[in-house]
PDB file of N, CA and C in Angstrom:
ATOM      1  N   UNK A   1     161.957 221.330 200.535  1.00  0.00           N
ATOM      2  CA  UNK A   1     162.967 220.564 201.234  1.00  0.00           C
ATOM      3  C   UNK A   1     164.190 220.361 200.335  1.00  0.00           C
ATOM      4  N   UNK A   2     165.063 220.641 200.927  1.00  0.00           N
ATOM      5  CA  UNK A   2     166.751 219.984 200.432  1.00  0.00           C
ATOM      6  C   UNK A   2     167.423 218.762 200.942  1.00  0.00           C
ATOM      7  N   UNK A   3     168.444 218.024 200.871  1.00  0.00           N
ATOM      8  CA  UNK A   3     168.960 217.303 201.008  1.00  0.00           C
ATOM      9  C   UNK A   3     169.998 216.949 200.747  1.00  0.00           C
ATOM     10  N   UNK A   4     170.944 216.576 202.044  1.00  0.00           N
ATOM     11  CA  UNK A   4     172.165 216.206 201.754  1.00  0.00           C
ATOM     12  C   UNK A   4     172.437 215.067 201.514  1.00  0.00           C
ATOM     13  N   UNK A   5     172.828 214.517 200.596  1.00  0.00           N
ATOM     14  CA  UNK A   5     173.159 212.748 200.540  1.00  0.00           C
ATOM     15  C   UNK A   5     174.317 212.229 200.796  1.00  0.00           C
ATOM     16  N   UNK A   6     174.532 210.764 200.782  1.00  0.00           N
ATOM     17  CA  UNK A   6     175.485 209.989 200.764  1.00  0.00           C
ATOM     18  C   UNK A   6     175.535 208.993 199.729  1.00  0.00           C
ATOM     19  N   UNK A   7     176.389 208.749 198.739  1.00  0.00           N
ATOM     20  CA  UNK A   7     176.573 207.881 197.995  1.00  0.00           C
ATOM     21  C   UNK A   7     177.764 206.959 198.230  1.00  0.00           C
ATOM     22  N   UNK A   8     177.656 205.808 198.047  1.00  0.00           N
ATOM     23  CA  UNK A   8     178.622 204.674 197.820  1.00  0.00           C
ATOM     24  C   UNK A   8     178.784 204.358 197.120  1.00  0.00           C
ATOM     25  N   UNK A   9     180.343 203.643 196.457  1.00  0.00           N
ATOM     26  CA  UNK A   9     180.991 203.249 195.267  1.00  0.00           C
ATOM     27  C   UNK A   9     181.516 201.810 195.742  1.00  0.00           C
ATOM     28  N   UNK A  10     181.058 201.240 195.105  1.00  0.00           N
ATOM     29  CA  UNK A  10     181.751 199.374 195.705  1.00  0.00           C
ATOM     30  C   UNK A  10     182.869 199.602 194.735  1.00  0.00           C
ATOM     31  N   UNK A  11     182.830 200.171 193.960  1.00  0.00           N
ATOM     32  CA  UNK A  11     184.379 199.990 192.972  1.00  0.00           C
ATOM     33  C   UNK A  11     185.350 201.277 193.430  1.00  0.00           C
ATOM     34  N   UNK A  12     185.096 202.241 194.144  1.00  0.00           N
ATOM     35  CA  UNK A  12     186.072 202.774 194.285  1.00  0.00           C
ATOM     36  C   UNK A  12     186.064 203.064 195.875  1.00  0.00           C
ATOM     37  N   UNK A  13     185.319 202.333 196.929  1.00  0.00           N
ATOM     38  CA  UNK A  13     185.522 202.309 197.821  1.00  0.00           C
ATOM     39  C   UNK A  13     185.429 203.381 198.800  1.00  0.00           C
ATOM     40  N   UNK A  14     184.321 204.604 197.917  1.00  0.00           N
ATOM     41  CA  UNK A  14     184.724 205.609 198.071  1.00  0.00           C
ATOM     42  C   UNK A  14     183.280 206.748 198.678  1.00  0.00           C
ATOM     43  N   UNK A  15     183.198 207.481 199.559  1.00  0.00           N
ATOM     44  CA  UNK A  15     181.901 207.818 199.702  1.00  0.00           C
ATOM     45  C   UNK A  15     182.005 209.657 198.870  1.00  0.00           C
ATOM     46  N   UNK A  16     180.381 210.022 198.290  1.00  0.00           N
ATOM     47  CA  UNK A  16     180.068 210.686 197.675  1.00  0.00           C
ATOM     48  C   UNK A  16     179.373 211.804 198.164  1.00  0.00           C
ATOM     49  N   UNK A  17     179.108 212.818 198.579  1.00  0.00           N
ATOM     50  CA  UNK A  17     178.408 213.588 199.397  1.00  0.00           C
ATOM     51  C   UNK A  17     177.841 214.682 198.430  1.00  0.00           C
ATOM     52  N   UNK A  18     176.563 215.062 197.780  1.00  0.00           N
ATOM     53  CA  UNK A  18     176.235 216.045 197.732  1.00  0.00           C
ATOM     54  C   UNK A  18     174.717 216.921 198.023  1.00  0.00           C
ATOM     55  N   UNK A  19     174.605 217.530 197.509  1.00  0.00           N
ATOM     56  CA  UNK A  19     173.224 218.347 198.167  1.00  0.00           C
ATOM     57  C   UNK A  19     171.806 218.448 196.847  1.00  0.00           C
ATOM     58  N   UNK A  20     170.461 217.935 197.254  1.00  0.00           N
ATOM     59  CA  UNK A  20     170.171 217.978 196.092  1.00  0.00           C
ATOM     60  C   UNK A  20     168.232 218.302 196.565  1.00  0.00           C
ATOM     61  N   UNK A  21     167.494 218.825 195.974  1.00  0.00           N
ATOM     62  CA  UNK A  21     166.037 218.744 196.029  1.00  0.00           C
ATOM     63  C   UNK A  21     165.053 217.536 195.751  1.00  0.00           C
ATOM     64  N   UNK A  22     165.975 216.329 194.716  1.00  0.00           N
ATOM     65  CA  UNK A  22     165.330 215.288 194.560  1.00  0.00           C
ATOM     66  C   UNK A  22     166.585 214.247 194.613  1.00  0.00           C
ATOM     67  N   UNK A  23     166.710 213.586 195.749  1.00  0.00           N
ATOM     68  CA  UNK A  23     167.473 212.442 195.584  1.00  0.00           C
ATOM     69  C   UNK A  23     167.772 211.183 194.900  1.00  0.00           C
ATOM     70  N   UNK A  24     166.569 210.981 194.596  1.00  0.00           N
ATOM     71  CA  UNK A  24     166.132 209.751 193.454  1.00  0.00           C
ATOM     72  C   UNK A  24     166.985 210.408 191.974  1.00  0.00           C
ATOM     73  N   UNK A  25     166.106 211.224 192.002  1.00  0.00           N
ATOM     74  CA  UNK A  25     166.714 211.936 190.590  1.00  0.00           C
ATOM     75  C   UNK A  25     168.227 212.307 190.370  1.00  0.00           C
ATOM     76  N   UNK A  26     168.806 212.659 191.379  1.00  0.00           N
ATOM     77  CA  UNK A  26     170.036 212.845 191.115  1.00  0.00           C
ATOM     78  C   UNK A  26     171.133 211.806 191.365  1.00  0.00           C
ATOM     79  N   UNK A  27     170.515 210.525 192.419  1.00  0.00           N
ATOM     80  CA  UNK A  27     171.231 209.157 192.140  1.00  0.00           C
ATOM     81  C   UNK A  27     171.140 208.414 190.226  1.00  0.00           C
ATOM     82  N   UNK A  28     169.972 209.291 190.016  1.00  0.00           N
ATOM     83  CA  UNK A  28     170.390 208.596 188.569  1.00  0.00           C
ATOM     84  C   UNK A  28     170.788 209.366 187.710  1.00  0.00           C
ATOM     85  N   UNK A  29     171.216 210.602 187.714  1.00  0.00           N
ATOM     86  CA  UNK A  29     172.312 211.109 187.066  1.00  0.00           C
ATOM     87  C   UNK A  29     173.685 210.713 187.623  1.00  0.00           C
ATOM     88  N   UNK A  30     173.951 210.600 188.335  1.00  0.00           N
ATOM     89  CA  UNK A  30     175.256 209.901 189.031  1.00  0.00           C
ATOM     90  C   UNK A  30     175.564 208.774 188.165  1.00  0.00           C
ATOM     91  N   UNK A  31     174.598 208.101 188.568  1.00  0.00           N
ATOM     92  CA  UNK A  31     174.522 206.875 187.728  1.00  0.00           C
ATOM     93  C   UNK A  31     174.716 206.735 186.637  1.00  0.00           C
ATOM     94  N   UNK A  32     173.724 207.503 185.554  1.00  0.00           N
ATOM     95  CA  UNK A  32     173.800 208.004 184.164  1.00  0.00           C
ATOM     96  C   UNK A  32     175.003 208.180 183.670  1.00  0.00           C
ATOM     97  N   UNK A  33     176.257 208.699 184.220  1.00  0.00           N
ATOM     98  CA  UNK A  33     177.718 208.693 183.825  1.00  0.00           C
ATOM     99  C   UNK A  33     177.682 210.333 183.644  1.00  0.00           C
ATOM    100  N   UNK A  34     176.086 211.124 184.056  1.00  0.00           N
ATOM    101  CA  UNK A  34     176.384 212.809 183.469  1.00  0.00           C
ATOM    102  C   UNK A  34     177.422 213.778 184.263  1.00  0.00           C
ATOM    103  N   UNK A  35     177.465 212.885 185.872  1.00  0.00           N
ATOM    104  CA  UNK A  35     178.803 213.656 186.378  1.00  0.00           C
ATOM    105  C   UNK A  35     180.204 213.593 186.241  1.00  0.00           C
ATOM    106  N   UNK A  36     180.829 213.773 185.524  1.00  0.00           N
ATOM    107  CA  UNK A  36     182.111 214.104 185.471  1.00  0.00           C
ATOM    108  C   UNK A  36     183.141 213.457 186.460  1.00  0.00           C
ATOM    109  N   UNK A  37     182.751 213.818 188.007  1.00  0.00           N
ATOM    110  CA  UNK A  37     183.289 213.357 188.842  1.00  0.00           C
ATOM    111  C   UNK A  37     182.835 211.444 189.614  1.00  0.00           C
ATOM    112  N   UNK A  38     181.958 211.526 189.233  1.00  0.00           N
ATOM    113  CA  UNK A  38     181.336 210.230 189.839  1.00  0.00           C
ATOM    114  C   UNK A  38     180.956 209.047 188.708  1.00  0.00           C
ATOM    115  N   UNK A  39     181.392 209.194 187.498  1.00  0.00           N
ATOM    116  CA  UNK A  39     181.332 208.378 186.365  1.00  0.00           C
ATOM    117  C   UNK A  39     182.071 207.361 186.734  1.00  0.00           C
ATOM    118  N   UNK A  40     183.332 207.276 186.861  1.00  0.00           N
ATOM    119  CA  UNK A  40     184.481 206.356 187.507  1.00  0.00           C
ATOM    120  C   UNK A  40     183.964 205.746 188.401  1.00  0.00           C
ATOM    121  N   UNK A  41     183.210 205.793 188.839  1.00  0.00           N
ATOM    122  CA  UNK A  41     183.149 204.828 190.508  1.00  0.00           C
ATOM    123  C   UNK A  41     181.421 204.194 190.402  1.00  0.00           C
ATOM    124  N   UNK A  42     180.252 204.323 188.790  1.00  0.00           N
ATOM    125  CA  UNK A  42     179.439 203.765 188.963  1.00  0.00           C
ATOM    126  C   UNK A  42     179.478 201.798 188.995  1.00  0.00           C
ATOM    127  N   UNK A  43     178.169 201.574 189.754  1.00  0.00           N
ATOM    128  CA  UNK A  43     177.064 202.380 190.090  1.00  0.00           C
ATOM    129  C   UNK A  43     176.997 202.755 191.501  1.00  0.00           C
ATOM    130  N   UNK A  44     176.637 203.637 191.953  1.00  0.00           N
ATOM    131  CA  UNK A  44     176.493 204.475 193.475  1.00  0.00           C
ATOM    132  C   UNK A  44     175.317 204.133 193.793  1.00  0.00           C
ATOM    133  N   UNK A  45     175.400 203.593 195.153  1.00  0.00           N
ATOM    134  CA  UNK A  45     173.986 203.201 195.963  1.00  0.00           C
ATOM    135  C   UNK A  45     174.246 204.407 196.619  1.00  0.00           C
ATOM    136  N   UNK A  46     172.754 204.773 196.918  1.00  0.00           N
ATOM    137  CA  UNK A  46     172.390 206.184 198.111  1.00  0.00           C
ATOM    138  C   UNK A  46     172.298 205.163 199.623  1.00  0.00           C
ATOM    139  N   UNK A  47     173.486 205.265 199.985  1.00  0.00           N
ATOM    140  CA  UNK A  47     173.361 205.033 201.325  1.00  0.00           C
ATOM    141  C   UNK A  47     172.374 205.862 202.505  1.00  0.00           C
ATOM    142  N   UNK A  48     172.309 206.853 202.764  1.00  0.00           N
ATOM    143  CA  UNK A  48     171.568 207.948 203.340  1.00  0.00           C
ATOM    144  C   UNK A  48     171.530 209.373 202.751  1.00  0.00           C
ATOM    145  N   UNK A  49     170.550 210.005 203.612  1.00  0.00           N
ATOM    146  CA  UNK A  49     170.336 211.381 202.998  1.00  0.00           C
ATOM    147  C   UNK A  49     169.163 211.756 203.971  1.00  0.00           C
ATOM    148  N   UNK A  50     169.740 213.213 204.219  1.00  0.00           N
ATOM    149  CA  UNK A  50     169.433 214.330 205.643  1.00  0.00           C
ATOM    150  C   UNK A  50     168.194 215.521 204.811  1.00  0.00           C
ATOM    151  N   UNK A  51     167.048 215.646 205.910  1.00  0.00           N
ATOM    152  CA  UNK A  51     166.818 216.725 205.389  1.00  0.00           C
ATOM    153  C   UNK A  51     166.914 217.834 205.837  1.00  0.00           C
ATOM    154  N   UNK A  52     166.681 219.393 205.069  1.00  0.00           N
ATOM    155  CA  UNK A  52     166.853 220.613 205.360  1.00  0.00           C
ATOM    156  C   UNK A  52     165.884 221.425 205.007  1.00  0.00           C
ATOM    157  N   UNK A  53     165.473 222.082 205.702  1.00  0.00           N
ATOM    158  CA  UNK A  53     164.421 223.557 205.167  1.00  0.00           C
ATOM    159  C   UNK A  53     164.440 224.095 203.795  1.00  0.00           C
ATOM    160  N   UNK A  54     165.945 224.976 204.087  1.00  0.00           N
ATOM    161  CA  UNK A  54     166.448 225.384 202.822  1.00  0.00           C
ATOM    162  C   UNK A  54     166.878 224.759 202.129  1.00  0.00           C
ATOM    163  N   UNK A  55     167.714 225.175 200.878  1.00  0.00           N
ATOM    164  CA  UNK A  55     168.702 225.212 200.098  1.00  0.00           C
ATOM    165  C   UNK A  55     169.806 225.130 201.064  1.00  0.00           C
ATOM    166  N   UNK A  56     170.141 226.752 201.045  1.00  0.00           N
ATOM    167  CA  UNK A  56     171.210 227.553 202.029  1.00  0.00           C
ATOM    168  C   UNK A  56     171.795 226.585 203.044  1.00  0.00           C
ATOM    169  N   UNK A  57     171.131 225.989 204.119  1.00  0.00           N
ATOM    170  CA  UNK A  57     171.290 225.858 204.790  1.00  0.00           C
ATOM    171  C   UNK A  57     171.808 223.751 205.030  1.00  0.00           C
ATOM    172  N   UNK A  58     171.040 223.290 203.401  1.00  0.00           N
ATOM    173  CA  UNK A  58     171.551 222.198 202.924  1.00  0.00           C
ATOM    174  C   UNK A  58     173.408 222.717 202.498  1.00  0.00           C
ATOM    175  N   UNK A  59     173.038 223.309 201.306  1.00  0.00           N
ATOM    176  CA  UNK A  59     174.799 223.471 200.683  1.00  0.00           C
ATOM    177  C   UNK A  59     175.775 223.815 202.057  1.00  0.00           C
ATOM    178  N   UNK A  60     175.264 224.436 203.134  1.00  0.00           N
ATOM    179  CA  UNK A  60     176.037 224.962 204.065  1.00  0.00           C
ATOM    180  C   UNK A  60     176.981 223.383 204.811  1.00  0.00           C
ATOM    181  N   UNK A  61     176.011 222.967 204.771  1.00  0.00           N
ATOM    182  CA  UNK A  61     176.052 221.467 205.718  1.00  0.00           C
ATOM    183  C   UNK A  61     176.925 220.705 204.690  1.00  0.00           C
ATOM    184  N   UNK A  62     176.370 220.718 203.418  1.00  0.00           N
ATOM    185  CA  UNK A  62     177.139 219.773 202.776  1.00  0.00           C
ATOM    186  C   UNK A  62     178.574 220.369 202.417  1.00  0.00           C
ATOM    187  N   UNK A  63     179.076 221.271 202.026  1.00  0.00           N
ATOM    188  CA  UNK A  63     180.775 221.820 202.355  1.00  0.00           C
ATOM    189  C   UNK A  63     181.265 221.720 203.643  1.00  0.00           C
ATOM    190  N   UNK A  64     180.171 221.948 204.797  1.00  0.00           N
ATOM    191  CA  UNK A  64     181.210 221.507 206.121  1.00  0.00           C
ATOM    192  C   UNK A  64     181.638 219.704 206.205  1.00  0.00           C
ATOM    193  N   UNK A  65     180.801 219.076 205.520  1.00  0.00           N
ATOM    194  CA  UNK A  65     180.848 217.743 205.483  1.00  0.00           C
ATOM    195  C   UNK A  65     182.327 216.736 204.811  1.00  0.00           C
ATOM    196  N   UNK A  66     182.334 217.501 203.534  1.00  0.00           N
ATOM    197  CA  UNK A  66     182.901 217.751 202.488  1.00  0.00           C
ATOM    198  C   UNK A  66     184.561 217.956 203.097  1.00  0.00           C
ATOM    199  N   UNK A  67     184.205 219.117 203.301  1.00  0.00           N
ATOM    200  CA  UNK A  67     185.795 219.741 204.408  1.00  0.00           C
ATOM    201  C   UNK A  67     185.940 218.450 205.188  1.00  0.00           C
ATOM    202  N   UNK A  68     185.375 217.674 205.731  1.00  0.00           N
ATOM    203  CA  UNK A  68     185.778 217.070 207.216  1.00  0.00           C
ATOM    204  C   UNK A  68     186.263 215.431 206.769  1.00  0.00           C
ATOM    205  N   UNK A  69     186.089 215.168 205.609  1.00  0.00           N
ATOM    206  CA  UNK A  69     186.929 213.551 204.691  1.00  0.00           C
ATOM    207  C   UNK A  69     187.318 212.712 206.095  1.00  0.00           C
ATOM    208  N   UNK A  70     186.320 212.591 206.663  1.00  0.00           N
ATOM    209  CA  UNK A  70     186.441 211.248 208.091  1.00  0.00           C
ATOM    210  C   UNK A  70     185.506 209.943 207.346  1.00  0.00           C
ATOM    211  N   UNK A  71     185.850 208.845 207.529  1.00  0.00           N
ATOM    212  CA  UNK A  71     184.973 208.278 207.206  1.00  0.00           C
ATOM    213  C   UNK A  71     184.096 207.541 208.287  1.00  0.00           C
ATOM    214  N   UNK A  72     184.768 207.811 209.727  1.00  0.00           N
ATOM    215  CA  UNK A  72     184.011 207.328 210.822  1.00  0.00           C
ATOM    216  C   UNK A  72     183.531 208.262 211.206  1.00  0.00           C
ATOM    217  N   UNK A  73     183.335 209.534 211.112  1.00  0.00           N
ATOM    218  CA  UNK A  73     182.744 211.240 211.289  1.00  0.00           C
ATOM    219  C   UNK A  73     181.272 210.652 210.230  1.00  0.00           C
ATOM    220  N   UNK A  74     181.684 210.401 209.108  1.00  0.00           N
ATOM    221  CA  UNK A  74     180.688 209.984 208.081  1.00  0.00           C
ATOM    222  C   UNK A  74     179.791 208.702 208.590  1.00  0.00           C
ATOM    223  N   UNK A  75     180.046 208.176 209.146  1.00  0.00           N
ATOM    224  CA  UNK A  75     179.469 206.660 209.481  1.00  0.00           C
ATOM    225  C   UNK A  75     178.406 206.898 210.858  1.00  0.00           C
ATOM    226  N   UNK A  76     179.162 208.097 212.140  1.00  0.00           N
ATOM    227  CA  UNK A  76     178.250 208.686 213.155  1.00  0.00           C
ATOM    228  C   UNK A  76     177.243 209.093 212.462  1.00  0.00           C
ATOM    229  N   UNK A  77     177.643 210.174 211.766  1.00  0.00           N
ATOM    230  CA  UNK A  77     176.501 211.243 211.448  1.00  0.00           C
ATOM    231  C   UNK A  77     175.301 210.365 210.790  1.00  0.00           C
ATOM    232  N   UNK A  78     175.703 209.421 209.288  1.00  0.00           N
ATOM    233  CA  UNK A  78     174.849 208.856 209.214  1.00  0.00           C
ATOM    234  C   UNK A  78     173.810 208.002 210.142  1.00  0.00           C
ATOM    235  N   UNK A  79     174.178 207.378 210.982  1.00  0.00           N
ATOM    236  CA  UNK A  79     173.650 206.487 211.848  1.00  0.00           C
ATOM    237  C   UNK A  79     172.875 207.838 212.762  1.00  0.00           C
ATOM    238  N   UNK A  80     173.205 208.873 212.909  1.00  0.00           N
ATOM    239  CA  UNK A  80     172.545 209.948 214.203  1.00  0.00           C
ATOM    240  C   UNK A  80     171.137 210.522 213.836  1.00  0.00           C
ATOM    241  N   UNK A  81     171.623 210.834 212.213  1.00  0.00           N
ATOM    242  CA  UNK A  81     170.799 211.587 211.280  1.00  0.00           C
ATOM    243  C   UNK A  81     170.174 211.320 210.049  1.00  0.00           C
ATOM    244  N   UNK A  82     170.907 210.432 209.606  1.00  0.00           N
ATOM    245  CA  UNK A  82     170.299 209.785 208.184  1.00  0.00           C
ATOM    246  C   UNK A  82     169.373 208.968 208.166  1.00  0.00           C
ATOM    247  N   UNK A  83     168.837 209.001 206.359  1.00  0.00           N
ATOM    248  CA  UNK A  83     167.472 208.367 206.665  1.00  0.00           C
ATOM    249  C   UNK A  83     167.871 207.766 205.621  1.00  0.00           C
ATOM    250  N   UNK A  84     167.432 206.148 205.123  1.00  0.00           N
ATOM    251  CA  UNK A  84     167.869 205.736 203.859  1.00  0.00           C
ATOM    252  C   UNK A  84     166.429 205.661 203.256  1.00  0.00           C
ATOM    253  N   UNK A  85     167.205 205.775 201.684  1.00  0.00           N
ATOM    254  CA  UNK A  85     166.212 206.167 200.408  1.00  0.00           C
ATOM    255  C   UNK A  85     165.696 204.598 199.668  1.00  0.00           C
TER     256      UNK A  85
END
């Protein structure tokens, strides 16, 4: 199984989207300060996170997601599809 997540930033107000095999684990690299991009905005709660068969077919989902920077697009989907961690 894969998975697309959602992260939240209370300090930067800001939501986080990426694709991962262990969600736990990669909320705490987020956390950890090891991403580059998401250091600035700890700590990130995992708001939700989708699952997928593949890989493929996770990363696919998560760039169309990515592309689409709605945050009420983000707020449906979660509520349609998401599962919280």
């Amino acid at each position: 199984m894969h998975y697309v997540y959602f992260l939240w930033s209370n300090k930067l107000q800001k939501i986080y989207i990426g694709e991962t095999s262990n969600v736990r684990k990669r909320l705490n690299y987020h956390n950890g300060g090891f991403q580059r991009y998401t250091k600035s905005g700890m700590p990130w709660q995992c708001i939700a996170y989708v699952a997928f068969d593949t890989k493929i077919v996770a990363k696919r989902e998560e760039k169309r997601l990515k592309k689409c920077k709605n945050k009420k697009y983000y707020k449906r989907y979660i509520l349609e599809y998401g599962k919280k961690l």
